[in-house]
Each structure stands twice: as C-alpha cells, then as structure tokens.
Protein backbone atom coordinates (compact mmCIF):
# COMPACT_ATOMS: atom_id res chain seq x y z
CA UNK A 1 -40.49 79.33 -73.13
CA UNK A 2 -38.37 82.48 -74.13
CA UNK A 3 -40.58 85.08 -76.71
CA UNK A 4 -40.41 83.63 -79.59
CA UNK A 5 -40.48 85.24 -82.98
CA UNK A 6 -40.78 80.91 -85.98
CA UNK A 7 -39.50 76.63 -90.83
CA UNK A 8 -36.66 75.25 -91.36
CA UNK A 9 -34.31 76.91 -92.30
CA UNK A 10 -33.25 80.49 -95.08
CA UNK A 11 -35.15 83.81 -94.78
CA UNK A 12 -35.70 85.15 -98.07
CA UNK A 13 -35.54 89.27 -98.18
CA UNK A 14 -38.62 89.65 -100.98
CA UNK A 15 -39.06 92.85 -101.52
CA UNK A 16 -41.63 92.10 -103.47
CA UNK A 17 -45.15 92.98 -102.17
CA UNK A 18 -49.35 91.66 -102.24
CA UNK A 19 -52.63 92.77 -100.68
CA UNK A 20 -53.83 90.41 -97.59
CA UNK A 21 -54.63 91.48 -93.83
CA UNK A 22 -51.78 93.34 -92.14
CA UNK A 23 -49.59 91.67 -89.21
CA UNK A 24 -48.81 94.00 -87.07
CA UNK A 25 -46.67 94.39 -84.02
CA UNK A 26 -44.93 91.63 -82.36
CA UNK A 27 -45.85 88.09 -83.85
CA UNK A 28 -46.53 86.87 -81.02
CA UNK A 29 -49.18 89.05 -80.38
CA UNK A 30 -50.51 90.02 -83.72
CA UNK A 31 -53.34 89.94 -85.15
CA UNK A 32 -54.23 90.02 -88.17
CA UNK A 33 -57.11 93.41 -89.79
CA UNK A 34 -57.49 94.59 -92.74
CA UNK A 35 -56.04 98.21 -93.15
CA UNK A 36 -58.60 100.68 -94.22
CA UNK A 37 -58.17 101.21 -97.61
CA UNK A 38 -57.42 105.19 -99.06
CA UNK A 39 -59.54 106.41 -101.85
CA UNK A 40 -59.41 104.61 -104.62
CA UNK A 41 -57.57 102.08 -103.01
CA UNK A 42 -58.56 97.97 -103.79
CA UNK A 43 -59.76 96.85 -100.19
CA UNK A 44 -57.24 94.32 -98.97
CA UNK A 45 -58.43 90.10 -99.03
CA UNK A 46 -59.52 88.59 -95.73
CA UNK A 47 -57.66 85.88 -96.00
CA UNK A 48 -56.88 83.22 -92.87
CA UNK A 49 -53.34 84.02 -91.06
CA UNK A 50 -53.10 80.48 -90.56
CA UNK A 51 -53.93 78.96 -94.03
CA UNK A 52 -57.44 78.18 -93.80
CA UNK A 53 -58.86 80.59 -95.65
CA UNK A 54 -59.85 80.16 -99.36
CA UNK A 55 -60.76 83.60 -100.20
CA UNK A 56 -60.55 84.40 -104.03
CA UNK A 57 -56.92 85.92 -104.74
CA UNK A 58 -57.05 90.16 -105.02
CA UNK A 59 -56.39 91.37 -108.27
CA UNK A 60 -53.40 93.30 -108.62
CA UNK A 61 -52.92 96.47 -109.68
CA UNK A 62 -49.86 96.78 -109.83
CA UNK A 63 -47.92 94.81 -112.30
CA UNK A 64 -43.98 95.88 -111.38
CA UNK A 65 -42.68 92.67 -109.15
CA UNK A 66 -39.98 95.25 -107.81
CA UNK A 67 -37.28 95.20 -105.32
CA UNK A 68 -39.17 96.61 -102.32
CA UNK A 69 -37.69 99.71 -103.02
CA UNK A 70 -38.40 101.68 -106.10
CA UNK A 71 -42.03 101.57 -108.30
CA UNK A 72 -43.37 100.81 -104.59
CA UNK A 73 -46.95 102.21 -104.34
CA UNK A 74 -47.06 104.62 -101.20
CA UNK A 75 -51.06 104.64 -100.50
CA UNK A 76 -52.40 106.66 -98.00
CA UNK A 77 -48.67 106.72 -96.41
CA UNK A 78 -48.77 109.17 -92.84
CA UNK A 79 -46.25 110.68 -91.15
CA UNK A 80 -44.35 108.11 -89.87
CA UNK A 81 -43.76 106.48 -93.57
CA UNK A 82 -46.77 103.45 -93.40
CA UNK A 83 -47.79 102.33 -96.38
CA UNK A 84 -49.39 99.13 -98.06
CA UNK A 85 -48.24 98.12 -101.52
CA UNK A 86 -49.60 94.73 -103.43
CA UNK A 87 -48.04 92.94 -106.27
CA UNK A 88 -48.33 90.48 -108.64
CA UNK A 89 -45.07 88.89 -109.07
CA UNK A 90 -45.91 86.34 -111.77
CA UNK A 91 -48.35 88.48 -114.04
CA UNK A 92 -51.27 86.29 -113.87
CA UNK A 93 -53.54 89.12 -112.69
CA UNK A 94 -53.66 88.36 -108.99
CA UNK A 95 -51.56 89.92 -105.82
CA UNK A 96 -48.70 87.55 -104.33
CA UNK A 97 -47.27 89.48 -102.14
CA UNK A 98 -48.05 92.37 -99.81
CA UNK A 99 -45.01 94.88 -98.66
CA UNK A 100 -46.90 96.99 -95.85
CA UNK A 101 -45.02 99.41 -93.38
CA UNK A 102 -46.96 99.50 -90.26
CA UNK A 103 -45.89 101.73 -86.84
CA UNK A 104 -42.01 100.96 -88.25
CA UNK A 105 -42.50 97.18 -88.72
CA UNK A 106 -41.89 96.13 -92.40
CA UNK A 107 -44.29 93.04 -93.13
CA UNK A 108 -43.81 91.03 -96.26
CA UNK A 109 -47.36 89.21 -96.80
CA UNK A 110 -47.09 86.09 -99.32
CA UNK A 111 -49.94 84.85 -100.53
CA UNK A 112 -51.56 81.65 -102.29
CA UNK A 113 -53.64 81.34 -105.55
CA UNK A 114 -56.91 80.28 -103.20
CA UNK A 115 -55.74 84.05 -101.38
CA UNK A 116 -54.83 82.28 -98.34
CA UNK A 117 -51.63 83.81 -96.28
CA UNK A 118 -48.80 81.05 -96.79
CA UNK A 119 -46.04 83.00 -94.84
CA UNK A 120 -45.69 86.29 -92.95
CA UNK A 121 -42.27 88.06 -93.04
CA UNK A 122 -41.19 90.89 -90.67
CA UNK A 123 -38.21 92.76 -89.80
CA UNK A 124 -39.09 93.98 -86.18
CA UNK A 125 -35.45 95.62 -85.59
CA UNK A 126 -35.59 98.30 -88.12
CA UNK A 127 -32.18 96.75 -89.88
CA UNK A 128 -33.71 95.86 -93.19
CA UNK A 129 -33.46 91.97 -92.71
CA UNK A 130 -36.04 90.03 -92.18
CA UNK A 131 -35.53 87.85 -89.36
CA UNK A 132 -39.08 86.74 -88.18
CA UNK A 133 -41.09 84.74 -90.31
CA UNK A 134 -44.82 82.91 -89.58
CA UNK A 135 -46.45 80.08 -91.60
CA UNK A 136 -49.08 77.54 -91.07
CA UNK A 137 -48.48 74.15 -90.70
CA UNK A 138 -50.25 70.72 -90.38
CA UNK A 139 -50.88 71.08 -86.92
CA UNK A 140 -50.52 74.51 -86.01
CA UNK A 141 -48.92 77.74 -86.80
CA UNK A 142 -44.69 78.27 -86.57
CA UNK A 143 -42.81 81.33 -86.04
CA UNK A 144 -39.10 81.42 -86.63
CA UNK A 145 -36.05 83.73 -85.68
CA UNK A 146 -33.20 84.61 -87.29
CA UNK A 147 -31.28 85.87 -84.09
CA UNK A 148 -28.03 87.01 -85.65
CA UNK A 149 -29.29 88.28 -88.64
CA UNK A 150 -26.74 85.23 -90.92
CA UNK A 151 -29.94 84.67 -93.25
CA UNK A 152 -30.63 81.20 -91.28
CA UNK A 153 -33.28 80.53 -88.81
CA UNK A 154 -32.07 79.88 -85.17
CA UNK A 155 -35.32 79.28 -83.04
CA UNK A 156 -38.19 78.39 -83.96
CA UNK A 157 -41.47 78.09 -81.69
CA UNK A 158 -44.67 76.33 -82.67
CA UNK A 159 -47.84 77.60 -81.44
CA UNK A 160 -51.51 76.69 -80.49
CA UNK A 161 -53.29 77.72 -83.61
CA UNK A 162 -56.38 78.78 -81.03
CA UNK A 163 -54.70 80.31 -78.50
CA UNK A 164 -51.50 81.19 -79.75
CA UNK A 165 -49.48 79.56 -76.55
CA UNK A 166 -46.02 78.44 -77.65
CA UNK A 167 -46.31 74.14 -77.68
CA UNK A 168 -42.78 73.52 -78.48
CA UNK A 169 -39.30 75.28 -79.39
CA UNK A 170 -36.64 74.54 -81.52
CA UNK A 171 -32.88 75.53 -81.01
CA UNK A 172 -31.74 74.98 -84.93
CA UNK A 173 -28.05 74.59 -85.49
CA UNK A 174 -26.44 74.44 -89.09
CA UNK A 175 -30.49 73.17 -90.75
CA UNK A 176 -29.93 71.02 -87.34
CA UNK A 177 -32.64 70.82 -84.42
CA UNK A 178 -30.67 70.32 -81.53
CA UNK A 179 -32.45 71.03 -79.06
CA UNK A 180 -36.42 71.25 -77.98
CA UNK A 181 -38.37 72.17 -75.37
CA UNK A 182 -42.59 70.47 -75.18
CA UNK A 183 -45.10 71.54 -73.26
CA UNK A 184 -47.34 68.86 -73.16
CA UNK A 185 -49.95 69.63 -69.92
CA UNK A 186 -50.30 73.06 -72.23
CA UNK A 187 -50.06 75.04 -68.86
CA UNK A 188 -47.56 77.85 -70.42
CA UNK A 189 -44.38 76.20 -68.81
CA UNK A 190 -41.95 73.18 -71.24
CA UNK A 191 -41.72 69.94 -68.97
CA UNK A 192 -40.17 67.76 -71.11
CA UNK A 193 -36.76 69.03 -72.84
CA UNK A 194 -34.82 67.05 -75.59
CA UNK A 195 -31.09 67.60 -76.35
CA UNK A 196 -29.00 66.03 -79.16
CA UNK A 197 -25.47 66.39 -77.40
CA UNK A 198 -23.35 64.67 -79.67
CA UNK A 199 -24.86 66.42 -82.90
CA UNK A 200 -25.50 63.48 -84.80
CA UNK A 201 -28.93 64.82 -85.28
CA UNK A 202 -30.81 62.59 -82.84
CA UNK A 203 -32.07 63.51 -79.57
CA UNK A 204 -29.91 61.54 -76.88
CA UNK A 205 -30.56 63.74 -73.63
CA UNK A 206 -34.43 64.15 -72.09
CA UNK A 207 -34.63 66.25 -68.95
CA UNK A 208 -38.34 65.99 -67.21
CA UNK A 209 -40.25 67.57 -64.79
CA UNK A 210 -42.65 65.22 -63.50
CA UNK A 211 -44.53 67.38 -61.03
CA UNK A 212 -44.57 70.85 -63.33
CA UNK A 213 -43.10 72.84 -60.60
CA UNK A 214 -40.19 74.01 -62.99
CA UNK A 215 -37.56 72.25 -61.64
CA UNK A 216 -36.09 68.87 -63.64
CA UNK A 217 -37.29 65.73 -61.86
CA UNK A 218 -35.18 63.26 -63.44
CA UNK A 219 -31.98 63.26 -66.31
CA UNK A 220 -32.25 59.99 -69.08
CA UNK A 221 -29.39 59.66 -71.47
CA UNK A 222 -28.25 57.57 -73.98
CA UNK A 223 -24.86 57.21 -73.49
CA UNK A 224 -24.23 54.85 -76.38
CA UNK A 225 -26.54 56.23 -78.92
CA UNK A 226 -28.60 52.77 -79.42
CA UNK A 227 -32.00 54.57 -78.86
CA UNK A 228 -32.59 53.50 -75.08
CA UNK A 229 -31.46 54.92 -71.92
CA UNK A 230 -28.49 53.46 -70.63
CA UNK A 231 -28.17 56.79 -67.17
CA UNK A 232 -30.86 58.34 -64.99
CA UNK A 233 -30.52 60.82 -62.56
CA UNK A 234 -32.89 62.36 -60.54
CA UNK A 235 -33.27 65.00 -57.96
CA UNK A 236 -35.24 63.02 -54.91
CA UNK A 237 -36.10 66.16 -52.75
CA UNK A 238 -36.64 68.71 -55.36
CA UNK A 239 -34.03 70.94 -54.50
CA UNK A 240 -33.01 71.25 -57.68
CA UNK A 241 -29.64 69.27 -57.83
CA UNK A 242 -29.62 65.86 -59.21
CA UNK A 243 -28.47 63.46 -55.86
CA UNK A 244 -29.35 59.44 -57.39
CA UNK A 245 -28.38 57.60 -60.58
CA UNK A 246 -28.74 54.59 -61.76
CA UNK A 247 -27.18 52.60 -65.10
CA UNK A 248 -29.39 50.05 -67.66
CA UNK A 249 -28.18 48.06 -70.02
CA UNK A 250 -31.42 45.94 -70.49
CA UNK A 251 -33.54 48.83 -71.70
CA UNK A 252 -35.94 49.08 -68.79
CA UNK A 253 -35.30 52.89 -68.22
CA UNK A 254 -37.11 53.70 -71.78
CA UNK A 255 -35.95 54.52 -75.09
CA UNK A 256 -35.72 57.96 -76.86
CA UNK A 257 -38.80 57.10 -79.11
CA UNK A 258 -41.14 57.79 -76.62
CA UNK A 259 -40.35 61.60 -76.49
CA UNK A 260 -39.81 61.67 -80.28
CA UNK A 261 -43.36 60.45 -80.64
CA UNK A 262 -44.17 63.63 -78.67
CA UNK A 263 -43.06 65.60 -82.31
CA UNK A 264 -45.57 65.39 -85.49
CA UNK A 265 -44.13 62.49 -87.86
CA UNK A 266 -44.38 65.06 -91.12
CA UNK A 267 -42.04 67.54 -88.63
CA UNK A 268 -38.08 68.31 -90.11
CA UNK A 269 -36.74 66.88 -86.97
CA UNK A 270 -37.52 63.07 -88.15
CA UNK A 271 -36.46 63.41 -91.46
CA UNK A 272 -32.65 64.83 -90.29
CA UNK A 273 -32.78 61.80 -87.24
CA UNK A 274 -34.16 59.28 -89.97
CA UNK A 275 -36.27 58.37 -86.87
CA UNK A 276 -39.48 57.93 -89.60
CA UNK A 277 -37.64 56.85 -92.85
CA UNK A 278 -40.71 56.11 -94.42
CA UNK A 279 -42.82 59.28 -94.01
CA UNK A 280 -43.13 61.73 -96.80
CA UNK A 281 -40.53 64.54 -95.63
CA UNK A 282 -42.32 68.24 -94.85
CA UNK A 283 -42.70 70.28 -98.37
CA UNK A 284 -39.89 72.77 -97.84
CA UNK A 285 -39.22 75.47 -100.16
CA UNK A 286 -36.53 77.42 -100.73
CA UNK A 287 -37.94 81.21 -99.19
CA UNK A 288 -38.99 79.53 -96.18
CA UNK A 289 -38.49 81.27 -92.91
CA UNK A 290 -41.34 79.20 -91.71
C-alpha cells in the first residue's frame, strides 16, 4: 500500500486550537509526547491518540476561540516559529482544540470532554490547508488525504491500532469508495483488491492473489451487477498475464458478499452500497477528515 496520510469525507480548516500531546512529523510515523511546557505554561493532557484515553479535559486558559491566526498564544515559540496554543472554543472552561506548530508541520488537536484526542489535523505541505486528518475508530485508527487540496478526502488508509501497519485503503470518489485494497494475512502487502467499475457504489470487480507473491492470481467480476460472479480469469503460470476464463451463470464462482464481509459492517462503504440496510450508519460529522 502507497504512504498513506486517512473519514469520510470534508476537511474542516479550524483554526481554532486545545492542549493534548503533539503529533508530530509524518502520520504515519508519529507519535504522539507531550511538549515540554515553558514557564508558566499549563502542562499539556496525556490523552490516548487513538480514543482510549479518559483523561480529565485541560482547563483552558485561553478563552478567544480565534481564527488560528490572531489572539494565538505563541509559548515558548523558537526560531523556526513552533509554538503550542490551547483553546476553549465553547467557554465551558476546558481546552477543545490544540493549534501547535511543530518543525513546520501545523497540527490542529481536537479534543473530547473525557480529554480524549477525537481527530488530529495536519497540513504537512506548508500550503495552509489541511489535508491529512487521523481519528479513531471502532476497530482501529484512520488516516485520510486530501490529495488535491479541493477540501474532500481522496484516500483514506486504515491502520493496525498496535502496530500502525496500513489494513486497508480507500480510493474515495465524489463521498464514493470506489476502490479498496485488504490486507488480510497482515504481512505489509494488499492481496485482495475490490473495484466498483460501474460507480453505482458497489464493489463489482475483486482481483486476488492467492499465493501473496504480489502478482493477481485470479480476476472475478460481476458482469451483471446481481451480486455473484458471472467471469473469472486467472493467470495459471504466474507470469503475470491473465491466460484462462471461464463464465457462471449458476453462482458457483462466489458472490461479492464474501469480500464485503472482509469490511466492518458500521464502515461508510455499506451504508453508500446498502449492502447492510439495517445497521446503524457510522456517526459522521460534519469537520470530519477522519
């Protein structure tokens, strides 16, 4: 899987700012300490990157929900402009939202009532959007891109909440997944790869490769769009060009369920296939990048 930066679907630019543990460098790689704190300055919450954490919420000292811009407070700032600024955007007392500056990455730090990190915001290009965004979620942490800077997410990967390894990543078209790559033997490498083709919003396509050498085994498609595989082809000698097919219209090469189940039922991509119409659709809100 490509580096991913990874929810559904609008970034939100706050500018608004809270104290929490810093992210720093590339998501991917971060990790999450608290930055020493300047004289005088309230000691930042350690509160769990992933959502877990109930710490009690900081008290803010700052009162001025701001743009991320002006009434920003600079403490301890160095010579190459870092800084960590909290705020309480809703006046009960308690920091929201953390705008830190750290070795040129802008990090936008939102944060619960129980002081637990909801979202993580960064602009890692310097351009003053914020196109990377990373948020819990029921089974594991997600970190979305906003490629071409349009204020929508384009790729989103969903990592191992232990070891951080990317599980599975979304191509998002239009709010649309269209395309998703699993790695289900968790050995660093995507072996099963989904494709809606048509763009009705359900997966038709499912490339595989059986013996995890990298190179796709065998091709099912749903010509029809019924749910089951109506076209295999496979590549017998592994050289990486597809040389049999066969046709089905009984069903007996599979349907396209058995991949989906591969995808947590509370996930976006069943609600926009209506493949689990009677699930509870994922809480989304409206400044998610995650």
């Amino acid at each position: 899987m490509s580096n991913p930066r990874g929810a559904h679907d609008n970034p939100t630019t706050t500018g608004t700012t809270s104290p929490s543990p810093n992210l720093t460098g590339d998501p991917q790689d971060a990790t999450y300490t608290p930055t020493a704190p300047a004289a005088g300055e309230q000691p930042p919450v350690a509160a769990d990157p992933v959502g877990a954490g109930t710490a009690p919420g900081p008290i803010a000292d700052d009162t001025d929900p701001g743009t991320g811009t002006a009434g920003e407070t600079d403490l301890g700032a160095g010579t190459g402009g870092e800084y960590y600024s909290p705020r309480d955007v809703d006046g009960d007392g308690n920091v929201d939202l953390i705008h830190t500056r750290i070795e040129g990455v802008e990090t936008i730090t939102h944060i619960d009532e129980d002081g637990s990190i909801t979202l993580v915001e960064q602009d890692t290009d310097g351009n003053g959007t914020y196109e990377t965004g990373i948020a819990p979620t029921a089974t594991g942490i997600r970190l979305a891109e906003d490629l071409d800077d349009d204020g929508t997410v384009d790729l989103a990967t969903h990592l191992d909440p232990t070891t951080g390894a990317p599980l599975r990543q979304d191509v998002i078209e239009d709010g649309r997944i269209t395309d998703t790559r699993l790695d289900t033997t968790a050995d660093g490498n995507p072996d099963v790869h989904l494709i809606d083709s048509n763009g009705d919003g359900r997966f038709d396509t499912t490339l595989l490769d059986t013996d995890l050498d990298g190179i796709t085994n065998d091709t099912l498609v749903d010509t029809n769009g019924d749910g089951t595989f109506d076209l295999r082809t496979a590549d017998t000698d592994n050289d990486g060009t597809q040389e049999s097919f066969d046709t089905a219209t009984d069903g007996h090469l599979g349907s396209i369920e058995q991949f989906e189940a591969l995808i947590p039922a509370e996930d976006h991509y069943h609600e926009q296939a209506d493949t689990y119409p009677t699930e509870t659709p994922a809480d989304q809100t409206a400044t998610d990048l995650a």
